[in-house]
C-alpha atoms as a PDB file:
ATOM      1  CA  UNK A   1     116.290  74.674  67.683  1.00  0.00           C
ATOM      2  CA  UNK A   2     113.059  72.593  69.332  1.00  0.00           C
ATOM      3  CA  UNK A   3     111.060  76.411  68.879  1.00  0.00           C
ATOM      4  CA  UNK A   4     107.732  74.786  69.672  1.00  0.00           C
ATOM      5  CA  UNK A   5     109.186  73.565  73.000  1.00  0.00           C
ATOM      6  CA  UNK A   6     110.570  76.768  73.624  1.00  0.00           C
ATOM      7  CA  UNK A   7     107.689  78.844  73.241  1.00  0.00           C
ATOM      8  CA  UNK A   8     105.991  77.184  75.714  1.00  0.00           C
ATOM      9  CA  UNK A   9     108.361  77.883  78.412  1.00  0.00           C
ATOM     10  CA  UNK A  10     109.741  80.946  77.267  1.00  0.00           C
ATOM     11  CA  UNK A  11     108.805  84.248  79.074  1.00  0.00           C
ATOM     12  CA  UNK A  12     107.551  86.992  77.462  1.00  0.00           C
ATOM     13  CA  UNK A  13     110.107  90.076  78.269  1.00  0.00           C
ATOM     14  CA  UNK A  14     108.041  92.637  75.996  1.00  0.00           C
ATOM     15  CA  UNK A  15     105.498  92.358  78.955  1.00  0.00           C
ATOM     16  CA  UNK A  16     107.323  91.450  82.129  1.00  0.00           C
ATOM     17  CA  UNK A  17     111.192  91.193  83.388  1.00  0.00           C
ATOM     18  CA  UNK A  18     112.832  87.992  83.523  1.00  0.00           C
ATOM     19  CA  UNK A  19     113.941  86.440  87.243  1.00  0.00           C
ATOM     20  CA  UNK A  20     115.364  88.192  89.676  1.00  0.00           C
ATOM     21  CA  UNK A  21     119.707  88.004  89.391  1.00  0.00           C
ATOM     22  CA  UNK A  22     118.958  86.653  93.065  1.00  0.00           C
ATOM     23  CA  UNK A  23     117.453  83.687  92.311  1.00  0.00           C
ATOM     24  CA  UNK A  24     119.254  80.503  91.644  1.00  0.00           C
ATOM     25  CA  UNK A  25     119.396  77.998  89.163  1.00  0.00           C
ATOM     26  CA  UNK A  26     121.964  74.735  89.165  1.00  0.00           C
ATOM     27  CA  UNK A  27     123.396  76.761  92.573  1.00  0.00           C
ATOM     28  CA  UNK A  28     123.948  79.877  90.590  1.00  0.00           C
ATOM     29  CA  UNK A  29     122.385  83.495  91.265  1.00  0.00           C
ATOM     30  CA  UNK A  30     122.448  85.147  87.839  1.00  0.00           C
ATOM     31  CA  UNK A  31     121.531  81.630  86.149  1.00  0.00           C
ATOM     32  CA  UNK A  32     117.596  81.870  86.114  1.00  0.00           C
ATOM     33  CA  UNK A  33     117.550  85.508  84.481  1.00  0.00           C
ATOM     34  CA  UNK A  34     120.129  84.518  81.996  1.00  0.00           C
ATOM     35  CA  UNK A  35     118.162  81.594  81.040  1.00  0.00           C
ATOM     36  CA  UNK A  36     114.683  83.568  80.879  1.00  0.00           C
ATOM     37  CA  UNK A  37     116.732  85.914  78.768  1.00  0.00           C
ATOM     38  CA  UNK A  38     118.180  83.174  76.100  1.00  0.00           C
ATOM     39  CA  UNK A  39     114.749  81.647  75.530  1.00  0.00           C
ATOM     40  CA  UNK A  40     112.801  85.158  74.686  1.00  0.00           C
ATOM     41  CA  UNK A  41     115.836  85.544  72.737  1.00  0.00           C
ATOM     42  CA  UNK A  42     116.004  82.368  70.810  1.00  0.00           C
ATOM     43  CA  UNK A  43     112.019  82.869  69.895  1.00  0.00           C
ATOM     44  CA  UNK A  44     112.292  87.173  70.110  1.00  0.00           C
ATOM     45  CA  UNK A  45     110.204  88.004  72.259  1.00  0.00           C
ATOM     46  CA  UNK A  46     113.168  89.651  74.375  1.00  0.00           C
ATOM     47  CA  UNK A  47     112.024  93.005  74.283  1.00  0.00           C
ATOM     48  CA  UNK A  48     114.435  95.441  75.508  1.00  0.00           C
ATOM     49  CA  UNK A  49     116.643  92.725  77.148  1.00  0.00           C
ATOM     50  CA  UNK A  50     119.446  91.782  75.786  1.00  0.00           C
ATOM     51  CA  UNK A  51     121.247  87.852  76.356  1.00  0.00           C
ATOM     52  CA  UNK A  52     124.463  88.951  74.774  1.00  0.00           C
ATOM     53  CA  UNK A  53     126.332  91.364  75.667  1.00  0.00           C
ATOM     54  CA  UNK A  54     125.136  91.159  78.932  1.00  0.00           C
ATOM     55  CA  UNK A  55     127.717  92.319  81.720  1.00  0.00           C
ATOM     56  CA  UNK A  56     125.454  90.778  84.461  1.00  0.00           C
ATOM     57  CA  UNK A  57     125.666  87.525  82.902  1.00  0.00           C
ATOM     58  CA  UNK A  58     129.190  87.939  81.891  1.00  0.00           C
ATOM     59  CA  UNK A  59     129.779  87.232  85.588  1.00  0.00           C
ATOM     60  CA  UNK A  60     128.551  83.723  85.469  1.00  0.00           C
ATOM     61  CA  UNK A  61     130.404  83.221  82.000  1.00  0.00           C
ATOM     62  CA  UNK A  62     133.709  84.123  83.730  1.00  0.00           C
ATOM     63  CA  UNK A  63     133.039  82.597  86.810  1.00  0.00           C
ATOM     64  CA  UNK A  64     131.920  78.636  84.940  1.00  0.00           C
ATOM     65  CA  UNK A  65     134.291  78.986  81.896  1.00  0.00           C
ATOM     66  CA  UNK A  66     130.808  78.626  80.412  1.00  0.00           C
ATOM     67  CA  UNK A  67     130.233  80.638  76.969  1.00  0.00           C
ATOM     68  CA  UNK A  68     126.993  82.415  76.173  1.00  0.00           C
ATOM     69  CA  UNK A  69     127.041  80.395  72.800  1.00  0.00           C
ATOM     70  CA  UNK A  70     127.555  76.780  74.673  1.00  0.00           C
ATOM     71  CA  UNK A  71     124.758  78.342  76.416  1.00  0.00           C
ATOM     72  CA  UNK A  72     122.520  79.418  74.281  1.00  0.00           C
ATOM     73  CA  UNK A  73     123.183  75.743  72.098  1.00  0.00           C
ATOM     74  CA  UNK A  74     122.032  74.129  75.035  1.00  0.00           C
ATOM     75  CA  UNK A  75     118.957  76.178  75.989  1.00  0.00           C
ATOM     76  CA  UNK A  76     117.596  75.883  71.874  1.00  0.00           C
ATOM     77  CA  UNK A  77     117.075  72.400  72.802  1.00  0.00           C
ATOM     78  CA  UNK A  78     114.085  73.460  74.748  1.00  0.00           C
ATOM     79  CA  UNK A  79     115.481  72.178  77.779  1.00  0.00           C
ATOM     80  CA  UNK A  80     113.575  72.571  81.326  1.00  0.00           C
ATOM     81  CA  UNK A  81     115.060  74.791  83.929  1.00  0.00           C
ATOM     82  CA  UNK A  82     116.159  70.997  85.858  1.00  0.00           C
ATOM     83  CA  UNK A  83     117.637  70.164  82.733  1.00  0.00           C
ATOM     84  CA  UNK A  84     119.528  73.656  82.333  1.00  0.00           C
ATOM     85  CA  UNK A  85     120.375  73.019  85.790  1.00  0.00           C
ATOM     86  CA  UNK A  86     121.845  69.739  85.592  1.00  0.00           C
ATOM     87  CA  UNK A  87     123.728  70.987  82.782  1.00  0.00           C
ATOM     88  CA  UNK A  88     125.437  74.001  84.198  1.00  0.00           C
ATOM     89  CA  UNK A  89     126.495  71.816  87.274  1.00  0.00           C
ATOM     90  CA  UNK A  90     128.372  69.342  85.006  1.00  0.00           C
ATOM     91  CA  UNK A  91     129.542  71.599  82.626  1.00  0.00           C
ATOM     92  CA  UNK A  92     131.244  74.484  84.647  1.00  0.00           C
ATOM     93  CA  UNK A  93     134.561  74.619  85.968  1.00  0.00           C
ATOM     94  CA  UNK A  94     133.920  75.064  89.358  1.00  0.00           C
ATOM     95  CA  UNK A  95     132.573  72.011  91.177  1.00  0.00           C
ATOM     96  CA  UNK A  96     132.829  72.521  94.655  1.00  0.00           C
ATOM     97  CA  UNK A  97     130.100  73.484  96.921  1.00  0.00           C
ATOM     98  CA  UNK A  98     132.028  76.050  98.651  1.00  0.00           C
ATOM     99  CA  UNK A  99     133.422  78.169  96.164  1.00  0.00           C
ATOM    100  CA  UNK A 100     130.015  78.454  94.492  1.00  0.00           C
ATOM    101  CA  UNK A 101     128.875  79.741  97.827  1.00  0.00           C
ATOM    102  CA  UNK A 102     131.212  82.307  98.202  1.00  0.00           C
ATOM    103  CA  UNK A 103     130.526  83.328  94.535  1.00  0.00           C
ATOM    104  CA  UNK A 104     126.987  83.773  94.938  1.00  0.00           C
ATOM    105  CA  UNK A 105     127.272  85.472  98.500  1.00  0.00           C
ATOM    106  CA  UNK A 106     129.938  88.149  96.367  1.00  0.00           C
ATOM    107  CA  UNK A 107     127.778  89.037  93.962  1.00  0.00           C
ATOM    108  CA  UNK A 108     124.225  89.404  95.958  1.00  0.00           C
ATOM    109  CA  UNK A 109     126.483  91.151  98.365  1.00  0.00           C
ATOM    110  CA  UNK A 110     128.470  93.574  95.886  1.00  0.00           C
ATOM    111  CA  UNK A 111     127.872  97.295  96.779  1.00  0.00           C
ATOM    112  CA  UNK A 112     127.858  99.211  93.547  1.00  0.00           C
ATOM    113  CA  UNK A 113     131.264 101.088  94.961  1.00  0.00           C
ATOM    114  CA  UNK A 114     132.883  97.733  94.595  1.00  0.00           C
ATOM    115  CA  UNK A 115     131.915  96.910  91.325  1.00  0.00           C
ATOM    116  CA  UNK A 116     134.801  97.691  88.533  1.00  0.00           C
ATOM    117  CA  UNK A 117     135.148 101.076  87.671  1.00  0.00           C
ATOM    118  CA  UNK A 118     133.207 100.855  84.099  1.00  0.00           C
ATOM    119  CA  UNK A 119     130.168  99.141  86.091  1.00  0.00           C
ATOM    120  CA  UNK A 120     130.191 102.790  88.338  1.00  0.00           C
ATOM    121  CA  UNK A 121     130.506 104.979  85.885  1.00  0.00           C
ATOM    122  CA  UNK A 122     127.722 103.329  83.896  1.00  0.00           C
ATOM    123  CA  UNK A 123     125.491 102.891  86.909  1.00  0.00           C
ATOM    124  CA  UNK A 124     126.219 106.773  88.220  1.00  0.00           C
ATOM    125  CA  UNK A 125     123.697 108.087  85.157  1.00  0.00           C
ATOM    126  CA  UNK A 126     121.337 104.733  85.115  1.00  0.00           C
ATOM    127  CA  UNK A 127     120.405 104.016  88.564  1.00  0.00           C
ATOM    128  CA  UNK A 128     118.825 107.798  88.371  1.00  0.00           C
ATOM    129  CA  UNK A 129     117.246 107.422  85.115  1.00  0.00           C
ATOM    130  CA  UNK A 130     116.039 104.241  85.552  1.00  0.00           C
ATOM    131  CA  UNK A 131     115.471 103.266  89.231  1.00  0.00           C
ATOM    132  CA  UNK A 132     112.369 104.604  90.460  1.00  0.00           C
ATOM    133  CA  UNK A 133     113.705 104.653  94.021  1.00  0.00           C
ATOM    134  CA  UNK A 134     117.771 105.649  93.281  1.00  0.00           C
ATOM    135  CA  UNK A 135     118.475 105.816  97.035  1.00  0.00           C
ATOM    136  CA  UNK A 136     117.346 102.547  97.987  1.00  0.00           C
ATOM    137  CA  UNK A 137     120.003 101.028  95.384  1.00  0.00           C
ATOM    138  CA  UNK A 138     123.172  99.588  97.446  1.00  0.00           C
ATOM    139  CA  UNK A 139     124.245  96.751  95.974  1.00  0.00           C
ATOM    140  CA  UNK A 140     124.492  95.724  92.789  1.00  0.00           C
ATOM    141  CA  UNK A 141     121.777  93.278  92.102  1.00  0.00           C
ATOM    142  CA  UNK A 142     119.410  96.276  93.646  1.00  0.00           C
ATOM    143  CA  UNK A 143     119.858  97.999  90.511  1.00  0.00           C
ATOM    144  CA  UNK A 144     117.755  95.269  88.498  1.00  0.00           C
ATOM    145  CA  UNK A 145     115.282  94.513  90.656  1.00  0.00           C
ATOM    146  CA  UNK A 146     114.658  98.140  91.812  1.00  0.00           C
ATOM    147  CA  UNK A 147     114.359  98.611  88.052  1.00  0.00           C
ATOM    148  CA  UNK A 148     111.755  95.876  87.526  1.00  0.00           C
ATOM    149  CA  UNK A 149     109.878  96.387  90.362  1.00  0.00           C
ATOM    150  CA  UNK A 150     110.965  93.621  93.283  1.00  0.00           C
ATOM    151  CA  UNK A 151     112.827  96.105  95.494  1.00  0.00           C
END
């Protein structure tokens, strides 16, 4: 693990939230957070954020054939967020342009009543307790950044 590399570009999650779900890396949504969450947790300094088990990013697992320790192998090198990038685009499954479009549009377009019926049930008590606005949660990538502020 390169930690000195790390550190330095490494958020701190014990004093802000990592990337929006909606914002991309390599072409992925989910990608940036899940990366912001394996460096705070290679160096912990991930607060209350866990990198695995994390359903959210269990999406772009499933989705890439990617695992979250190939993953996390890759990010201890104290790779950049190009060089993450460049390594999720030639290590996934999925290589064309298209289907990773559709994929993305899915997910930032999921409304929570399509989500599998553990996600609901989970969400029907957290979206409450957390979200400081509940009724301005729709979809399911709402519920994270309503959480952390963004929405």
């Amino acid at each position: 693990m390169n930690k000195p590399k790390l550190q330095t570009l490494a958020a701190d999650l014990r004093k802000q939230p990592p990337r929006s779900p909606h914002e991309k890396l390599g072409g992925y949504v989910i990608a940036a957070r899940s990366l912001d969450k394996c460096r705070a947790f290679l160096i912990g300094q991930n607060g209350e954020y866990n990198f695995q088990p994390c359903g959210l990013s269990s999406f772009l697992w499933e989705f890439t054939d990617i695992t979250p320790d190939q993953f996390k192998e890759f990010v201890a090198t104290g790779a950049s967020d190009d060089e993450v990038a460049n390594w999720l685009k030639s290590t996934s499954k999925v290589k064309e342009a298209i289907r990773i479009i559709r994929w993305n549009n899915e997910l930032k377009c999921k409304l929570i009543s399509e989500l599998p019926d553990r996600y609901q049930e989970y969400y029907e008590t957290y979206i409450p307790k957390f979200c400081p606005q509940p009724n301005k949660v729709r979809f399911f990538f709402d519920v994270y950044d309503a959480e952390e502020g963004r929405l």
